[in-house]
PDB file of N, CA and C in Angstrom:
ATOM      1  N   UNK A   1      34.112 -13.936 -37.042  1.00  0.00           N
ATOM      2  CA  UNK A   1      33.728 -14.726 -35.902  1.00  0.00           C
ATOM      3  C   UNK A   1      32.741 -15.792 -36.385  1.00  0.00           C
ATOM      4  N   UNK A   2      32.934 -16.752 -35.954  1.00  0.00           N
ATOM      5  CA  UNK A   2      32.125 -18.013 -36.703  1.00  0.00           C
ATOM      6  C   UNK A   2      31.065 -18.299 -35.130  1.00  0.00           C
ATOM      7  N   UNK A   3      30.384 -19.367 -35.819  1.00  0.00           N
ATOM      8  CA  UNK A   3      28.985 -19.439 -34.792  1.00  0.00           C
ATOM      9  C   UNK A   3      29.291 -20.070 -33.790  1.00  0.00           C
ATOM     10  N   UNK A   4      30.457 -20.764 -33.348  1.00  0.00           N
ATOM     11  CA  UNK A   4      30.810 -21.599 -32.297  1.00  0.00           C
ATOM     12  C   UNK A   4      31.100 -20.613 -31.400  1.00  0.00           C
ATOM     13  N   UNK A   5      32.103 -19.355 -32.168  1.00  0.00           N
ATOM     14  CA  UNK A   5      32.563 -18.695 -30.625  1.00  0.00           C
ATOM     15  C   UNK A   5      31.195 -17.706 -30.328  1.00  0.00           C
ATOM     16  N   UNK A   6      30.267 -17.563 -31.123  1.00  0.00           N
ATOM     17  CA  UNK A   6      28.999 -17.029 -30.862  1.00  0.00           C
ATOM     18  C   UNK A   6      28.074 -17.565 -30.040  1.00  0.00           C
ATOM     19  N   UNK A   7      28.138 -18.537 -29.760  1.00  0.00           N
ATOM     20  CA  UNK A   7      27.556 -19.525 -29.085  1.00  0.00           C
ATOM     21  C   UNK A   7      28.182 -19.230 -27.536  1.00  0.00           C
ATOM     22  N   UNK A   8      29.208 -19.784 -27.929  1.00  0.00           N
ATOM     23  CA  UNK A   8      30.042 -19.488 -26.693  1.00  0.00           C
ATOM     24  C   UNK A   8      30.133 -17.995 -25.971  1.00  0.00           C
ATOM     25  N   UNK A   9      29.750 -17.189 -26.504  1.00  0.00           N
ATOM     26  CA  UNK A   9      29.951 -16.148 -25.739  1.00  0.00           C
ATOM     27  C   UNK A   9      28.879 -15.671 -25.400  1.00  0.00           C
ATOM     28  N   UNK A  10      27.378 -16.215 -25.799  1.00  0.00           N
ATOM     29  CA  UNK A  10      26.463 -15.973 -25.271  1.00  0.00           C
ATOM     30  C   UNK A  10      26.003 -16.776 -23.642  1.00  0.00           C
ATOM     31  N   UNK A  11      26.415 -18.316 -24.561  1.00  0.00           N
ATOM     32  CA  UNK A  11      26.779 -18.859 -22.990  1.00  0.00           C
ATOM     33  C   UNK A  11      27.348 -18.199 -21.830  1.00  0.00           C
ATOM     34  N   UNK A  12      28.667 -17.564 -21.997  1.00  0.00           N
ATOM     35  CA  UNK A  12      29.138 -17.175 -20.614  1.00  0.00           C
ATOM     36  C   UNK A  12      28.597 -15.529 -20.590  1.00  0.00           C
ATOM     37  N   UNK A  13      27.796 -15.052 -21.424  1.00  0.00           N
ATOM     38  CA  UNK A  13      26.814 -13.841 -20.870  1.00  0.00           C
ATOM     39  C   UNK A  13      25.407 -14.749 -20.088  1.00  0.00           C
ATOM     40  N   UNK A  14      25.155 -15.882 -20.685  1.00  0.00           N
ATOM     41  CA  UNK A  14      24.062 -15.920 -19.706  1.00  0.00           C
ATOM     42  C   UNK A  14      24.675 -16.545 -18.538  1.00  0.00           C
ATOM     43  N   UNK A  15      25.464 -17.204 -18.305  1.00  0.00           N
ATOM     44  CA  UNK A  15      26.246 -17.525 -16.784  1.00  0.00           C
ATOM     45  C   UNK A  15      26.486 -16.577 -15.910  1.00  0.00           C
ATOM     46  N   UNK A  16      27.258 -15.681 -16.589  1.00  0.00           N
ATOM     47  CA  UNK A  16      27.343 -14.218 -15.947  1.00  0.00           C
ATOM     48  C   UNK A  16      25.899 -13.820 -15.269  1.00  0.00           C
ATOM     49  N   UNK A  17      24.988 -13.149 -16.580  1.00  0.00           N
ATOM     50  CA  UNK A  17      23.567 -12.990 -15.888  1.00  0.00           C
ATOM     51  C   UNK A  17      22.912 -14.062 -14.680  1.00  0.00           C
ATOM     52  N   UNK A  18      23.026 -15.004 -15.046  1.00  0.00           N
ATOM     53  CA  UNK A  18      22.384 -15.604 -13.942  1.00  0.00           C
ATOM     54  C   UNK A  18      23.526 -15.578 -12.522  1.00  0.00           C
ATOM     55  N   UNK A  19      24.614 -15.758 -12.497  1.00  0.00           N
ATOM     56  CA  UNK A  19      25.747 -15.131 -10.867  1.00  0.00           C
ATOM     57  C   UNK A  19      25.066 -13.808 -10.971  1.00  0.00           C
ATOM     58  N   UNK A  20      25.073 -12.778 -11.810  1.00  0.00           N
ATOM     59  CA  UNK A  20      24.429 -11.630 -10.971  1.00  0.00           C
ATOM     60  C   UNK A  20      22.881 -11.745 -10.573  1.00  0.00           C
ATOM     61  N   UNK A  21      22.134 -12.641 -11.328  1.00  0.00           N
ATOM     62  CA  UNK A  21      20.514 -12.157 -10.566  1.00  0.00           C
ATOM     63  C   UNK A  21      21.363 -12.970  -9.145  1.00  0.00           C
ATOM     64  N   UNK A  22      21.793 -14.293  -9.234  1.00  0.00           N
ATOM     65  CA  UNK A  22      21.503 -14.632  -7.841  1.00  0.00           C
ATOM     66  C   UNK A  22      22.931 -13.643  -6.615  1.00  0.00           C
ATOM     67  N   UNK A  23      23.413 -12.683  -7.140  1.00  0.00           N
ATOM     68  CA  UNK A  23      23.848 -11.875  -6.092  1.00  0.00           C
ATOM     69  C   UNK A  23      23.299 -11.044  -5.652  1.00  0.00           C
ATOM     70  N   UNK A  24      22.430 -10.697  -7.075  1.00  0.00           N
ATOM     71  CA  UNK A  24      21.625  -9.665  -6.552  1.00  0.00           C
ATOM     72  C   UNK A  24      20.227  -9.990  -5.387  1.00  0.00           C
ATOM     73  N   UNK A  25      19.687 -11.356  -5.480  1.00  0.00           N
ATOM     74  CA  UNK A  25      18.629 -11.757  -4.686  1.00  0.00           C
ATOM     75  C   UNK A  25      19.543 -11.809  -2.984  1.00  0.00           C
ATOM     76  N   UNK A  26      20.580 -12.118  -3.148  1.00  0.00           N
ATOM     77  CA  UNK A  26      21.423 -12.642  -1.448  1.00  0.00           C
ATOM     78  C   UNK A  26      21.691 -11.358  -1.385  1.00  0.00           C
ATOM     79  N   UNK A  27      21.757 -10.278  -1.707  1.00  0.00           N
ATOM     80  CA  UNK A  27      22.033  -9.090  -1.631  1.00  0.00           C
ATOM     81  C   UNK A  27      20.564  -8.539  -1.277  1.00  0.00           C
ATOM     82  N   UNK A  28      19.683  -8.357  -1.970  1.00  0.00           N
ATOM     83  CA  UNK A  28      18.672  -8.095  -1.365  1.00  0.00           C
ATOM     84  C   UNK A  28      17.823  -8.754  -0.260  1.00  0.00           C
ATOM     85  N   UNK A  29      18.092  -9.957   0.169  1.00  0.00           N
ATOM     86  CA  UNK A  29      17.937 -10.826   1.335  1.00  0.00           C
ATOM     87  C   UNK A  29      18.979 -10.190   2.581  1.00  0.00           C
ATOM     88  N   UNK A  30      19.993  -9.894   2.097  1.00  0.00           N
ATOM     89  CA  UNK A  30      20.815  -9.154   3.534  1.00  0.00           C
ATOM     90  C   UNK A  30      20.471  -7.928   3.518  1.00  0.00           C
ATOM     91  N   UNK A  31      19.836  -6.993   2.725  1.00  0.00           N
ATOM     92  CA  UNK A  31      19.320  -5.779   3.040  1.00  0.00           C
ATOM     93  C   UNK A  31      18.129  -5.744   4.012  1.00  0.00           C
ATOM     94  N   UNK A  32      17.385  -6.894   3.608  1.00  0.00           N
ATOM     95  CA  UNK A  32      16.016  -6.809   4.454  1.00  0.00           C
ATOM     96  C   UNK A  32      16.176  -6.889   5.187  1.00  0.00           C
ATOM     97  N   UNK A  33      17.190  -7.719   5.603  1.00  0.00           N
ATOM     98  CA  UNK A  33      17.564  -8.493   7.266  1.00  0.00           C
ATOM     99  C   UNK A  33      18.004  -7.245   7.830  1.00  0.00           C
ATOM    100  N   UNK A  34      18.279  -6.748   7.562  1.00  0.00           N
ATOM    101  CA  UNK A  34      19.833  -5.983   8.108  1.00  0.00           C
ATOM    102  C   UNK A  34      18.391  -3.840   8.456  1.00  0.00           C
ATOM    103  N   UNK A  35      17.586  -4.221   7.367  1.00  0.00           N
ATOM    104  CA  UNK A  35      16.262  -2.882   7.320  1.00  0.00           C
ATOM    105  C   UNK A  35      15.596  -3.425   8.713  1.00  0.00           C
ATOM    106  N   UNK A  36      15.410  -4.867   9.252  1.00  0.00           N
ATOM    107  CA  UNK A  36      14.832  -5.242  10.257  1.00  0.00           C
ATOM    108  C   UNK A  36      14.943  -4.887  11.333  1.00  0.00           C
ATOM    109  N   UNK A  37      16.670  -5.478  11.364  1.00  0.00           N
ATOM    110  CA  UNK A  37      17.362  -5.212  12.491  1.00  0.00           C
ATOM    111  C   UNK A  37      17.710  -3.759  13.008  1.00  0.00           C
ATOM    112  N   UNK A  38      17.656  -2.976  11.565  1.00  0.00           N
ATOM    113  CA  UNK A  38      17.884  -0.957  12.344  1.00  0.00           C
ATOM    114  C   UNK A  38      16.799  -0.953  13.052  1.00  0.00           C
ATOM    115  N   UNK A  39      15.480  -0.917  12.179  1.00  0.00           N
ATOM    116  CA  UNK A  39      13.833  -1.117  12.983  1.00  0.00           C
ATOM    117  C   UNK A  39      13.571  -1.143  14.306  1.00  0.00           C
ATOM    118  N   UNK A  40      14.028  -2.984  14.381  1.00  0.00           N
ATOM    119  CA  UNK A  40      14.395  -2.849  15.603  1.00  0.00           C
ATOM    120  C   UNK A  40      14.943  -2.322  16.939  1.00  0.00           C
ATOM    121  N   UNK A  41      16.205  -1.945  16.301  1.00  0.00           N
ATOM    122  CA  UNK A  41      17.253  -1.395  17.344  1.00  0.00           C
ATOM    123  C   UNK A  41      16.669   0.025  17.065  1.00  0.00           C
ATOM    124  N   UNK A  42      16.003   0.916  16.821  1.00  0.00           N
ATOM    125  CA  UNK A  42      15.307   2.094  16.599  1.00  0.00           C
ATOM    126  C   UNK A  42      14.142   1.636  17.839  1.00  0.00           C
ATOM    127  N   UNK A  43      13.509   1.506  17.938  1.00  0.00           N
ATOM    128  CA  UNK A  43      12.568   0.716  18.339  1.00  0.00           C
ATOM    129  C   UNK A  43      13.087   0.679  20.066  1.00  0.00           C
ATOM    130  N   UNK A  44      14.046   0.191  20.419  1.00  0.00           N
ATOM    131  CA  UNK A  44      14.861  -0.077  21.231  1.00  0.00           C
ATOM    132  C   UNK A  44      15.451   1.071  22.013  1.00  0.00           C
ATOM    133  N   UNK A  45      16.398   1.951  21.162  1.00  0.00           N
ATOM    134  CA  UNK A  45      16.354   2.927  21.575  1.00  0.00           C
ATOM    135  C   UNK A  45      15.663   4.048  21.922  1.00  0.00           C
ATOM    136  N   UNK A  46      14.711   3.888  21.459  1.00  0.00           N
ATOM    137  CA  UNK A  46      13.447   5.216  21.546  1.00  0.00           C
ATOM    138  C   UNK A  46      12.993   4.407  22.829  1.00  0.00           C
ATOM    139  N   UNK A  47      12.603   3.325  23.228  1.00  0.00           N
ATOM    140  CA  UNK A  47      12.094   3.147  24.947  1.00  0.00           C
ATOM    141  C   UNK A  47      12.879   3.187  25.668  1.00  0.00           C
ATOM    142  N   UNK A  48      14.184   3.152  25.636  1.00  0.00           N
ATOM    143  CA  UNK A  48      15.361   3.681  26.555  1.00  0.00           C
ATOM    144  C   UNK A  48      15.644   4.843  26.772  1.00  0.00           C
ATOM    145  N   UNK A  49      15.417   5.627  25.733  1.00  0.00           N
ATOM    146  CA  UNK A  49      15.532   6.840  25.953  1.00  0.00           C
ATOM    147  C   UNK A  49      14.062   7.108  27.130  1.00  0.00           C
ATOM    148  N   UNK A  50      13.096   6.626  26.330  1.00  0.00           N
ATOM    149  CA  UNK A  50      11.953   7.003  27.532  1.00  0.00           C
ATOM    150  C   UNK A  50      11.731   6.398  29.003  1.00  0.00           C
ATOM    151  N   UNK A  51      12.445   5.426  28.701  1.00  0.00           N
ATOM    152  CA  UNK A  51      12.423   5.602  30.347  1.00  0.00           C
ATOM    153  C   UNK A  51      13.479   5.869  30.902  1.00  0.00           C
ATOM    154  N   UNK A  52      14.199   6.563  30.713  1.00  0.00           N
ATOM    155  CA  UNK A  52      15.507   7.460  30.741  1.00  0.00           C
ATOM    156  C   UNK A  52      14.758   8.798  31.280  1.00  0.00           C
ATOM    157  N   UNK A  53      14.208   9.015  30.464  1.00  0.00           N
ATOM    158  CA  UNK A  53      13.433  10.406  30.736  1.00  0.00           C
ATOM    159  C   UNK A  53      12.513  10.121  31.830  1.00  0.00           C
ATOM    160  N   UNK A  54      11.654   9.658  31.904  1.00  0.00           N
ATOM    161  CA  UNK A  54      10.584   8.898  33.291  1.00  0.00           C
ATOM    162  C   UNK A  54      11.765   9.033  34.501  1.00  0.00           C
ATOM    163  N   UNK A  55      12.678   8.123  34.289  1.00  0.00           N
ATOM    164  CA  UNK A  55      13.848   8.123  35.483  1.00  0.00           C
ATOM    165  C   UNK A  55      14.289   9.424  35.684  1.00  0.00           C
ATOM    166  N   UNK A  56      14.607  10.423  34.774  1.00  0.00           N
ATOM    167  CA  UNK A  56      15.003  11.605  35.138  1.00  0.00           C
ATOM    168  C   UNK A  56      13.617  13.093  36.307  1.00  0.00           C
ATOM    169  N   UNK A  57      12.157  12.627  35.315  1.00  0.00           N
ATOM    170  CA  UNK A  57      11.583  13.090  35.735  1.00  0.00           C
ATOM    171  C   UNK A  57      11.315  12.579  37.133  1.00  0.00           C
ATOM    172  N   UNK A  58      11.044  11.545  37.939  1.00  0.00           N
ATOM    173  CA  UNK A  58      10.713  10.919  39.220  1.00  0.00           C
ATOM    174  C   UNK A  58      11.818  11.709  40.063  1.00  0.00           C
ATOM    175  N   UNK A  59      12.924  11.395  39.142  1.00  0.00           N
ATOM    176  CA  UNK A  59      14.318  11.801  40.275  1.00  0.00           C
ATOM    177  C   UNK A  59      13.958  13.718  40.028  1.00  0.00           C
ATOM    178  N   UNK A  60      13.380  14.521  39.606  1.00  0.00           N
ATOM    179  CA  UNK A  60      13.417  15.479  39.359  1.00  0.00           C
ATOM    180  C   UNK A  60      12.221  16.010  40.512  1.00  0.00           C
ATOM    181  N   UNK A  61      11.532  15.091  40.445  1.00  0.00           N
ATOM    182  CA  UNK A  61      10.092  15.490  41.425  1.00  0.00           C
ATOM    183  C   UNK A  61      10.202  15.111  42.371  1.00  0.00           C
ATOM    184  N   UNK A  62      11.153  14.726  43.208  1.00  0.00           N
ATOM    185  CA  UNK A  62      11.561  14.158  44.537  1.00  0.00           C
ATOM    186  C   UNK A  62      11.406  12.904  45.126  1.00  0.00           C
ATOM    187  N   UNK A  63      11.138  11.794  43.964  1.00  0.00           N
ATOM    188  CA  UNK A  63      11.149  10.661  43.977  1.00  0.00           C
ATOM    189  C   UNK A  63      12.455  10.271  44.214  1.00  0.00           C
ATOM    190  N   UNK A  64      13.205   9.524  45.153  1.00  0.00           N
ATOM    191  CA  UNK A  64      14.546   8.927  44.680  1.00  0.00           C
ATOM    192  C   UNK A  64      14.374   7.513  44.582  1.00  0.00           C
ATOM    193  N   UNK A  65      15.127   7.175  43.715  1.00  0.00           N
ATOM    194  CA  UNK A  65      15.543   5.950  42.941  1.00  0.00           C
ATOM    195  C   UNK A  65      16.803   5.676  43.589  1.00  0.00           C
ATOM    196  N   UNK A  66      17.014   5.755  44.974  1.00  0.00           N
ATOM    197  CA  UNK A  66      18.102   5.302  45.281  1.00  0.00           C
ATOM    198  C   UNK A  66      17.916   3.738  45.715  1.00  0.00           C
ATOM    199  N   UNK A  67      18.497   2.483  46.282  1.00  0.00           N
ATOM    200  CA  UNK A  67      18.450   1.688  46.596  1.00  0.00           C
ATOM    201  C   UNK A  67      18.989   1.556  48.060  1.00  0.00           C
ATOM    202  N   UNK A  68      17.911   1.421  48.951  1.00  0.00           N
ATOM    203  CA  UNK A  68      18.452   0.966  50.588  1.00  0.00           C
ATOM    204  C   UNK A  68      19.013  -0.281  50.692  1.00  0.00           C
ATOM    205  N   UNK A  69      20.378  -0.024  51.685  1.00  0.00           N
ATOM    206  CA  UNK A  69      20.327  -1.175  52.598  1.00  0.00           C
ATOM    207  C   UNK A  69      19.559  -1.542  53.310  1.00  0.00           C
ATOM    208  N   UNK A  70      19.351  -3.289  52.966  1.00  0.00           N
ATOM    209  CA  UNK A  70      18.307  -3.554  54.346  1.00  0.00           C
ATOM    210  C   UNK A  70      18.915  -3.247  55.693  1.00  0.00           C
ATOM    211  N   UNK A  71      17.885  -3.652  56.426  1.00  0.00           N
ATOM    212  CA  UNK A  71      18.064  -2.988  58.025  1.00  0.00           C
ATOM    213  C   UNK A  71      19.462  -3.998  58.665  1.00  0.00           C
ATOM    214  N   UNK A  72      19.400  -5.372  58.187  1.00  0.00           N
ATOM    215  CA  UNK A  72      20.671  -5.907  58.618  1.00  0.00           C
ATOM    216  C   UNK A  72      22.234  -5.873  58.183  1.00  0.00           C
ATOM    217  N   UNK A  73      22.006  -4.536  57.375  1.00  0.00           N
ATOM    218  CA  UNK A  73      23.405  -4.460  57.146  1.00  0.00           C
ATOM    219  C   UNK A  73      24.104  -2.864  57.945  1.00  0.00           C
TER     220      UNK A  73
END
């Protein structure tokens, strides 16, 4: 192997290396996003659930949560 194709093949190892760091950075940029958004939606669901539960307890203690017609209907 002579020094040209040595050359050359280091070249397309560092081309290579550099497409993977930058997949690996957009890859770790959609992880974060994506760690945010469970967070969030965790977050979300845990106060639904609680006032899920609040709603169950009121309706349990003889509160109703029903909705009247007004008087003109």
């Amino acid at each position: 192997m002579n020094t040209s194709d040595l050359l050359n093949r280091i070249d397309e190892l560092e081309i290579k290396s550099q497409f993977q760091e930058e997949t690996i950075d957009q890859l770790n940029h959609a992880l974060t996003h994506q760690q945010q958004d469970i967070l969030l939606l965790k977050e979300q669901v845990r106060l639904l659930a609680k006032r899920l539960e609040d709603q169950r307890q009121n309706t349990d203690s003889g509160i109703s949560n029903t909705i009247e017609k007004p008087p003109h209907y």
